[in-house]
PDB file of N, CA and C in Angstrom:
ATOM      1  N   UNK A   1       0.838  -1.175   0.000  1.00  0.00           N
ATOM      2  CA  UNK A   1       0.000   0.000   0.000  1.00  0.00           C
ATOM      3  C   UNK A   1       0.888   1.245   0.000  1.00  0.00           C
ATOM      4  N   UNK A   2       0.859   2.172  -0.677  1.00  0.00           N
ATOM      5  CA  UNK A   2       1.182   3.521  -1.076  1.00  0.00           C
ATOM      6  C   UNK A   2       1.066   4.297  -0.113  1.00  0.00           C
ATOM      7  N   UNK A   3       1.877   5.262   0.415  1.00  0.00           N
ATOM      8  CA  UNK A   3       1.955   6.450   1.123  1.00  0.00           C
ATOM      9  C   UNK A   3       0.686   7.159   1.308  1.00  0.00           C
ATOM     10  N   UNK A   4      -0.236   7.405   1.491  1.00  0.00           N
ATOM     11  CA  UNK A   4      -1.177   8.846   1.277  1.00  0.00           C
ATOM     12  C   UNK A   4      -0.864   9.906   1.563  1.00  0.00           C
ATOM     13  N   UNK A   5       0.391  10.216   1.935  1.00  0.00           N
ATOM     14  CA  UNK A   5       0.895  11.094   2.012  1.00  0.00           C
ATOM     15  C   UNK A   5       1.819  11.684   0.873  1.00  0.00           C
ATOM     16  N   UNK A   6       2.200  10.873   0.574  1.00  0.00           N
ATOM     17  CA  UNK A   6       2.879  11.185  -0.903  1.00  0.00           C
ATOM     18  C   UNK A   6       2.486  10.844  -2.092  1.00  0.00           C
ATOM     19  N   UNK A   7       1.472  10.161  -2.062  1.00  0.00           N
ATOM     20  CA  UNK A   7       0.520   9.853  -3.323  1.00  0.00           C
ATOM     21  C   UNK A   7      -1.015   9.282  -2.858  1.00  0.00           C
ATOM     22  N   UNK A   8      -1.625   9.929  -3.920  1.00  0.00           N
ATOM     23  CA  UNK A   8      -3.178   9.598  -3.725  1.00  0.00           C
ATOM     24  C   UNK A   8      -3.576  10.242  -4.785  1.00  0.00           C
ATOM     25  N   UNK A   9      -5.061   9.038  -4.748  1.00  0.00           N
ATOM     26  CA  UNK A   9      -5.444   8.832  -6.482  1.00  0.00           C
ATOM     27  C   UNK A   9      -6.700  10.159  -6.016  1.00  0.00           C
ATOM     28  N   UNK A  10      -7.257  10.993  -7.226  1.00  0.00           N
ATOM     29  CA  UNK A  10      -7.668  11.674  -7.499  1.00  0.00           C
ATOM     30  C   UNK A  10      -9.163  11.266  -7.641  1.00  0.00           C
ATOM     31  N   UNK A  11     -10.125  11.480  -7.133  1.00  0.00           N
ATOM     32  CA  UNK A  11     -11.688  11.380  -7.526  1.00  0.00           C
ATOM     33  C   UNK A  11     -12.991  12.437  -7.691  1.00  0.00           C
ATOM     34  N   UNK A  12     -12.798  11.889  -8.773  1.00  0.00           N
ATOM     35  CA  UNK A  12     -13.725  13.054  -8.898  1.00  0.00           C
ATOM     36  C   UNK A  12     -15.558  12.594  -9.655  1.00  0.00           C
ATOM     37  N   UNK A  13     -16.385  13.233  -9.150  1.00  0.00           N
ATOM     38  CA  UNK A  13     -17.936  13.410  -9.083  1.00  0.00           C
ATOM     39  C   UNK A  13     -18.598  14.612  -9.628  1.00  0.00           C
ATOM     40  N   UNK A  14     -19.636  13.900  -9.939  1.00  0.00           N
ATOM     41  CA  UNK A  14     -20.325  15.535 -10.474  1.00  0.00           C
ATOM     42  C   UNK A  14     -20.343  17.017  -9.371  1.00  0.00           C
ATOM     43  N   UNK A  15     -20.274  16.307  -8.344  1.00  0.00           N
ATOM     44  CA  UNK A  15     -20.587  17.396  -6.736  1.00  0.00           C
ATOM     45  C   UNK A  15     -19.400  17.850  -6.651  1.00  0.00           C
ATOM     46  N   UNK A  16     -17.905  16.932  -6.647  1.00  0.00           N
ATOM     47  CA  UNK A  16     -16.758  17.127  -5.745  1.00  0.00           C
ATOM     48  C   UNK A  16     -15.410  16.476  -6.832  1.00  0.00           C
ATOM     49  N   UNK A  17     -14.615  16.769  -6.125  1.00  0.00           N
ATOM     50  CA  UNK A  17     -13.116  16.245  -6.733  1.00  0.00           C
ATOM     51  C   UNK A  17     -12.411  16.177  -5.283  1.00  0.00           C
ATOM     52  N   UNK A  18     -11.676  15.021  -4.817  1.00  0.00           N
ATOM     53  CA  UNK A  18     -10.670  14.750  -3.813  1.00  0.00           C
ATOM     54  C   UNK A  18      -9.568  14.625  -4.466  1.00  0.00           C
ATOM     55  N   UNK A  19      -8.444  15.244  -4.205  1.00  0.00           N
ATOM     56  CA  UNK A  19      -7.373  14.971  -4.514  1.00  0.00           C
ATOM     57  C   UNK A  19      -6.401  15.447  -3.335  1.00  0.00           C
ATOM     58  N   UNK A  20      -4.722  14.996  -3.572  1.00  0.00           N
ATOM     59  CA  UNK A  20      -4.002  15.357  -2.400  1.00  0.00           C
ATOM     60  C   UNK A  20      -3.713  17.031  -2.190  1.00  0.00           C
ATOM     61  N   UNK A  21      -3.770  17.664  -1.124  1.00  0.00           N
ATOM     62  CA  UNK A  21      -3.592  19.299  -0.780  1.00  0.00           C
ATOM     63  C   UNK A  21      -2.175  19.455  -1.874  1.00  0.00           C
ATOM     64  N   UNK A  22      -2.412  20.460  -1.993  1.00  0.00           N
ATOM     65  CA  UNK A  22      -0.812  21.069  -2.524  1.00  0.00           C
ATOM     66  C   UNK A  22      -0.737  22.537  -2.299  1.00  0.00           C
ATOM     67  N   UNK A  23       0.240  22.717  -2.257  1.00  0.00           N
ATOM     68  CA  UNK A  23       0.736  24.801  -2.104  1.00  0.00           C
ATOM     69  C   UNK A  23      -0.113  25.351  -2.874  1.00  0.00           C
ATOM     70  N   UNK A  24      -0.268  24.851  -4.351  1.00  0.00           N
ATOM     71  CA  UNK A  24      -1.482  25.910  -4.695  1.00  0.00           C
ATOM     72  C   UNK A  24      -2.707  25.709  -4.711  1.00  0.00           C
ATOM     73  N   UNK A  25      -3.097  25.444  -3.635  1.00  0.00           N
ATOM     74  CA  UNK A  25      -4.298  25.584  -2.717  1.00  0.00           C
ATOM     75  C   UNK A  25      -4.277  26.083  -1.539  1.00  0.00           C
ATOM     76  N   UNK A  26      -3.576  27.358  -1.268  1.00  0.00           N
ATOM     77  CA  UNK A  26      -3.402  28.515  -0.287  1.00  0.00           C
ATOM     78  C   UNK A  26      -4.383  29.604   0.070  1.00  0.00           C
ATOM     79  N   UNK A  27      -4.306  29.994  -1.527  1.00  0.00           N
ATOM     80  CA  UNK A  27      -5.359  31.265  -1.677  1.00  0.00           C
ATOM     81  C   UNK A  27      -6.985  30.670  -1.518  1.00  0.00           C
ATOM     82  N   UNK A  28      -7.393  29.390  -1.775  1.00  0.00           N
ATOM     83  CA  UNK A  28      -8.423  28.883  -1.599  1.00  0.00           C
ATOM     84  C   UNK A  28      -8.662  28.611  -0.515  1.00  0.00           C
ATOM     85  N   UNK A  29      -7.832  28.011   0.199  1.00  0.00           N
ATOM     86  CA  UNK A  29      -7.548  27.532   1.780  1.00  0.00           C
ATOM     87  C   UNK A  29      -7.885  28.834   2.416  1.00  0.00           C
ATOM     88  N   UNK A  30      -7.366  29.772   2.218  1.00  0.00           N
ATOM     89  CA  UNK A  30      -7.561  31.165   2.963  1.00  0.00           C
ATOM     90  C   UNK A  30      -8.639  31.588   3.118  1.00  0.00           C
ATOM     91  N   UNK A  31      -9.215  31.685   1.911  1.00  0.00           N
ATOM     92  CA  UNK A  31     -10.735  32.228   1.795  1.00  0.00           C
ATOM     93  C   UNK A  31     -11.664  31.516   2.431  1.00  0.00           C
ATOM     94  N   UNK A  32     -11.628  30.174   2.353  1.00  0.00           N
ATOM     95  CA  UNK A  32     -12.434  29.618   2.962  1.00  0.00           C
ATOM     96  C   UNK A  32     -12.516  29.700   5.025  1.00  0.00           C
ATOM     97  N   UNK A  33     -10.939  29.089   5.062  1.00  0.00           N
ATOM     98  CA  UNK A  33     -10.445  29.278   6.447  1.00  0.00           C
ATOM     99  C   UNK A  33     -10.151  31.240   7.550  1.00  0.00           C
ATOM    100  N   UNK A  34     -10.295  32.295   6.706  1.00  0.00           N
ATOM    101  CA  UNK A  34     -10.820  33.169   6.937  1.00  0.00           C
ATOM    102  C   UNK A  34     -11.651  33.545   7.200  1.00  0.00           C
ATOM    103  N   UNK A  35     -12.948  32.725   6.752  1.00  0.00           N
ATOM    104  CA  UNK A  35     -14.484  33.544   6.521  1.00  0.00           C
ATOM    105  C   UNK A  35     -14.840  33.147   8.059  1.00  0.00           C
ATOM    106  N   UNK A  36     -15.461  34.528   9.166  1.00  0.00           N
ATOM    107  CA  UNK A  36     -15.385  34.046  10.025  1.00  0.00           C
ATOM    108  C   UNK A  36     -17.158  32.999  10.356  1.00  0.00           C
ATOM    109  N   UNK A  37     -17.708  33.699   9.527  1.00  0.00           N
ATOM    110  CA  UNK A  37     -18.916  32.448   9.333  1.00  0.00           C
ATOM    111  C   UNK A  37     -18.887  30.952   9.196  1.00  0.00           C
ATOM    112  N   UNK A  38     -17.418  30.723   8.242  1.00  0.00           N
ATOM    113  CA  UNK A  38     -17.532  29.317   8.364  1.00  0.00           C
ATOM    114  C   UNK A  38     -16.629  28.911   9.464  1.00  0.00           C
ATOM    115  N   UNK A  39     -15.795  29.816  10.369  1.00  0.00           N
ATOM    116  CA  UNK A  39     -14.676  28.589  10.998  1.00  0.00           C
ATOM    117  C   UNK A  39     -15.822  27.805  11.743  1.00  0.00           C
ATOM    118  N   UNK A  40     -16.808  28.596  12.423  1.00  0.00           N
ATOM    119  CA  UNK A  40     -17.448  27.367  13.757  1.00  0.00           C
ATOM    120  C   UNK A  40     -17.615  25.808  13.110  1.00  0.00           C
ATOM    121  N   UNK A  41     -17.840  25.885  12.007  1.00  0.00           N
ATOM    122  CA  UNK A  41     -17.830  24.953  11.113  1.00  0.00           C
ATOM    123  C   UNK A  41     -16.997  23.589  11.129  1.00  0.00           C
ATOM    124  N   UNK A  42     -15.930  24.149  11.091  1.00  0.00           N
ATOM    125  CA  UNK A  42     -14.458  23.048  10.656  1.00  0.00           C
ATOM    126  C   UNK A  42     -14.307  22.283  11.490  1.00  0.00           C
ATOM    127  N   UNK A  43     -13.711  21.453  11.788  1.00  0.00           N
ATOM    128  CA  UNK A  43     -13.208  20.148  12.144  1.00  0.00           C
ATOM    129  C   UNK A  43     -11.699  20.493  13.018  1.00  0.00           C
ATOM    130  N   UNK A  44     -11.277  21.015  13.484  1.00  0.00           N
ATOM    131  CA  UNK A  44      -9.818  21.372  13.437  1.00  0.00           C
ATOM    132  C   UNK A  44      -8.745  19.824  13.774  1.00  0.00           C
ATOM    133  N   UNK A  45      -9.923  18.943  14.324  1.00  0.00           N
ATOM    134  CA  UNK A  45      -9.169  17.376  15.060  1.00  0.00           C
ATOM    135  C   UNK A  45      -7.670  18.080  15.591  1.00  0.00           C
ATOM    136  N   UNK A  46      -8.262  19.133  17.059  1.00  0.00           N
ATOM    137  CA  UNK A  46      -7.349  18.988  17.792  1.00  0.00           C
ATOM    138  C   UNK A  46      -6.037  19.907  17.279  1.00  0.00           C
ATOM    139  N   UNK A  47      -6.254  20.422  15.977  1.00  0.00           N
ATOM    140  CA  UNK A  47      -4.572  21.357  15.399  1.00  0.00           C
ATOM    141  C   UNK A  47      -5.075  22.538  16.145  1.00  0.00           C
ATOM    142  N   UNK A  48      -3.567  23.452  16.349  1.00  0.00           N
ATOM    143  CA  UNK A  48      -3.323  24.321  17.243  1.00  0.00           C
ATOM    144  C   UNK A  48      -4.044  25.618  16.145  1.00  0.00           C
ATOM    145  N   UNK A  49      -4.751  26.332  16.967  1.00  0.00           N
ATOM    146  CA  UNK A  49      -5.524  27.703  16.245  1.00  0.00           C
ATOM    147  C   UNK A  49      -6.771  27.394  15.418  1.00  0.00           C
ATOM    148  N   UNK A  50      -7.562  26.147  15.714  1.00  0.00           N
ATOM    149  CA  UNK A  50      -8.828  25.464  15.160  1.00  0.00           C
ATOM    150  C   UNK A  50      -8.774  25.980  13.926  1.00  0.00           C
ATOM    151  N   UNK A  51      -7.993  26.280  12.673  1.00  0.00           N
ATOM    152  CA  UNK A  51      -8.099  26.862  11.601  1.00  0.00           C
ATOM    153  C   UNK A  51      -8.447  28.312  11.575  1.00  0.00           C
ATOM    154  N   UNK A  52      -8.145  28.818  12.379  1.00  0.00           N
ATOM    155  CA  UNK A  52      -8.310  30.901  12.494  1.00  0.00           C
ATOM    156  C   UNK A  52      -7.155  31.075  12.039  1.00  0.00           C
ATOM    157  N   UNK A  53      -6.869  30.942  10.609  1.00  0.00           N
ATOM    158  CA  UNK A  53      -6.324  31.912   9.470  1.00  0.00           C
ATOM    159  C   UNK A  53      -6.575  32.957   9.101  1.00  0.00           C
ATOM    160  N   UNK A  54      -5.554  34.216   8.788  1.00  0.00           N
ATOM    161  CA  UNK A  54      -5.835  35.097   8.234  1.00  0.00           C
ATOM    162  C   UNK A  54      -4.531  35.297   7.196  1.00  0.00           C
ATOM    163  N   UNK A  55      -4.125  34.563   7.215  1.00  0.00           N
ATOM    164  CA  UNK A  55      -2.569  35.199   6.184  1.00  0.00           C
ATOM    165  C   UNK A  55      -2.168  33.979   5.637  1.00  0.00           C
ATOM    166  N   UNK A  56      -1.369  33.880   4.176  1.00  0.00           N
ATOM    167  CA  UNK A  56      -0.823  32.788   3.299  1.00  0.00           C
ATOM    168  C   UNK A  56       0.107  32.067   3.922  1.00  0.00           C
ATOM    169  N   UNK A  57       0.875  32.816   4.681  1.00  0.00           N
ATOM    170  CA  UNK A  57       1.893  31.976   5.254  1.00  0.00           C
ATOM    171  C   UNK A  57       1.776  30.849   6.732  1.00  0.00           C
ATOM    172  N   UNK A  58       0.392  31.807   7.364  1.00  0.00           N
ATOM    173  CA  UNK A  58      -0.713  30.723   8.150  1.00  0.00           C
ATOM    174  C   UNK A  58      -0.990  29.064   7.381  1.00  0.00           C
ATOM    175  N   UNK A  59      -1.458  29.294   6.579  1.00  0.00           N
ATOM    176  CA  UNK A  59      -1.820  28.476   5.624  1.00  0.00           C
ATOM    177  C   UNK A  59      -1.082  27.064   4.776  1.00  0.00           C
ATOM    178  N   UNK A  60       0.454  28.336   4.354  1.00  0.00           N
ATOM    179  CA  UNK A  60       1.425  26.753   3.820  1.00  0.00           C
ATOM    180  C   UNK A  60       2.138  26.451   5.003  1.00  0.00           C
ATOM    181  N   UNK A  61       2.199  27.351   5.840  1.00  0.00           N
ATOM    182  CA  UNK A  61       2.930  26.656   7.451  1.00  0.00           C
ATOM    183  C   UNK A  61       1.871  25.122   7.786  1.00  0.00           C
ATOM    184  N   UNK A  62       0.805  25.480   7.736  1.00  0.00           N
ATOM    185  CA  UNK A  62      -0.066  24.451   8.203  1.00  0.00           C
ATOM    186  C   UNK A  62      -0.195  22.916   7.029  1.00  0.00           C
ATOM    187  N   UNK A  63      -0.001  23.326   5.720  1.00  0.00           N
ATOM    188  CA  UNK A  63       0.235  22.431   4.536  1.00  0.00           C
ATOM    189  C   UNK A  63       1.429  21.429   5.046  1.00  0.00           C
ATOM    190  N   UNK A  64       3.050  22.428   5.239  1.00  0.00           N
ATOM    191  CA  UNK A  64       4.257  21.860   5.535  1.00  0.00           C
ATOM    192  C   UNK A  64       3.619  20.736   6.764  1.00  0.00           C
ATOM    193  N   UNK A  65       3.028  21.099   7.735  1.00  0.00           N
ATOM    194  CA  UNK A  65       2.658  20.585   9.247  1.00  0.00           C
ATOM    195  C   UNK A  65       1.812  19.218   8.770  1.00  0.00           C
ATOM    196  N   UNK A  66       0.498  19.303   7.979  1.00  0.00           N
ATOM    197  CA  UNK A  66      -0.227  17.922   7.282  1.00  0.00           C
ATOM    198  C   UNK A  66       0.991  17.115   6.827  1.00  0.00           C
ATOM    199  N   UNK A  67       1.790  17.382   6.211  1.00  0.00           N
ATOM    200  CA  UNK A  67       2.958  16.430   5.352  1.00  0.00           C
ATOM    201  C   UNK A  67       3.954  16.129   6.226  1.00  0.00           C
ATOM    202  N   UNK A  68       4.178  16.815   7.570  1.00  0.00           N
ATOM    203  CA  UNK A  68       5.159  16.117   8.145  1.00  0.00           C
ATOM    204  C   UNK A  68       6.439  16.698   7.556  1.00  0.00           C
ATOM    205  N   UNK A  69       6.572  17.533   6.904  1.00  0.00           N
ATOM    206  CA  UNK A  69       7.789  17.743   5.715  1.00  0.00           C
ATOM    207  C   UNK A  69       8.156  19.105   5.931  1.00  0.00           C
ATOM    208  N   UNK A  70       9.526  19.405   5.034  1.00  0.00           N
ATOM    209  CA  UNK A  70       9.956  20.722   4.467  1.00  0.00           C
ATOM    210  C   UNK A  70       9.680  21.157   3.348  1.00  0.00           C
ATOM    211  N   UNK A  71       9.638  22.670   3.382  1.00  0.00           N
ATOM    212  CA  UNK A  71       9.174  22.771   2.302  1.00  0.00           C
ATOM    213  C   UNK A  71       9.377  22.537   0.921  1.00  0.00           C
ATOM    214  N   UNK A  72      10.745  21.755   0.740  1.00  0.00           N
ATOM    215  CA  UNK A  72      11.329  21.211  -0.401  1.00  0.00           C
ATOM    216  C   UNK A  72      10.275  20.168  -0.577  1.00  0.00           C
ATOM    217  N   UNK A  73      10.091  19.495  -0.170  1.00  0.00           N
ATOM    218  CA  UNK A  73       9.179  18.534  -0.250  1.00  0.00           C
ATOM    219  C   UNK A  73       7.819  18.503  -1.207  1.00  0.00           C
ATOM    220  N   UNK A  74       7.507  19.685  -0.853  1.00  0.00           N
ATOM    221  CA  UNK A  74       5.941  20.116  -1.207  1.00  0.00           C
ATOM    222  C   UNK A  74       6.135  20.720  -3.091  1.00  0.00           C
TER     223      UNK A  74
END
C-alpha cells in the first residue's frame, strides 16, 4: 500500500473532486479558512488555532505541518 501522504489517487464526481492538498491551494484555503462564518464549522481534530487563518503563510505553514515535511518537499 502507497503512502497517502505522498501519493493519492484523485476522484472526482459531479458534486466534488478529492485529490491530495498542494501549495497551490493557499489562496483557496484562505478564503475559505478566513471567513469568520464558516470557521465554527471546521473540524480542526485537535490542530493548534482550530483553523483561524488570516494570512498565506498561516496556511502553507499548516500544509508543511499535514505532510510532516519541508518545504522542499511540497
Amino acid at each position: 500500500m502507497s503512502n497517502p501522504y505522498k501519493e493519492s489517487k484523485m476522484y472526482e464526481t459531479s458534486d466534488f473532486i478529492t485529490r491530495l492538498i498542494s501549495m497551490d491551494d493557499t489562496e483557496s484555503l484562505l478564503n475559505c479558512c478566513s471567513d469568520v462564518n464558516s470557521r465554527p464549522h471546521f473540524n480542526s481534530d485537535m490542530c493548534a488555532g482550530n483553523f483561524n487563518f488570516n494570512a498565506i503563510e498561516e496556511i502553507k505553514n499548516s500544509i508543511i505541518g499535514w505532510f510532516g515535511c519541508d518545504k522542499t518537499y511540497i
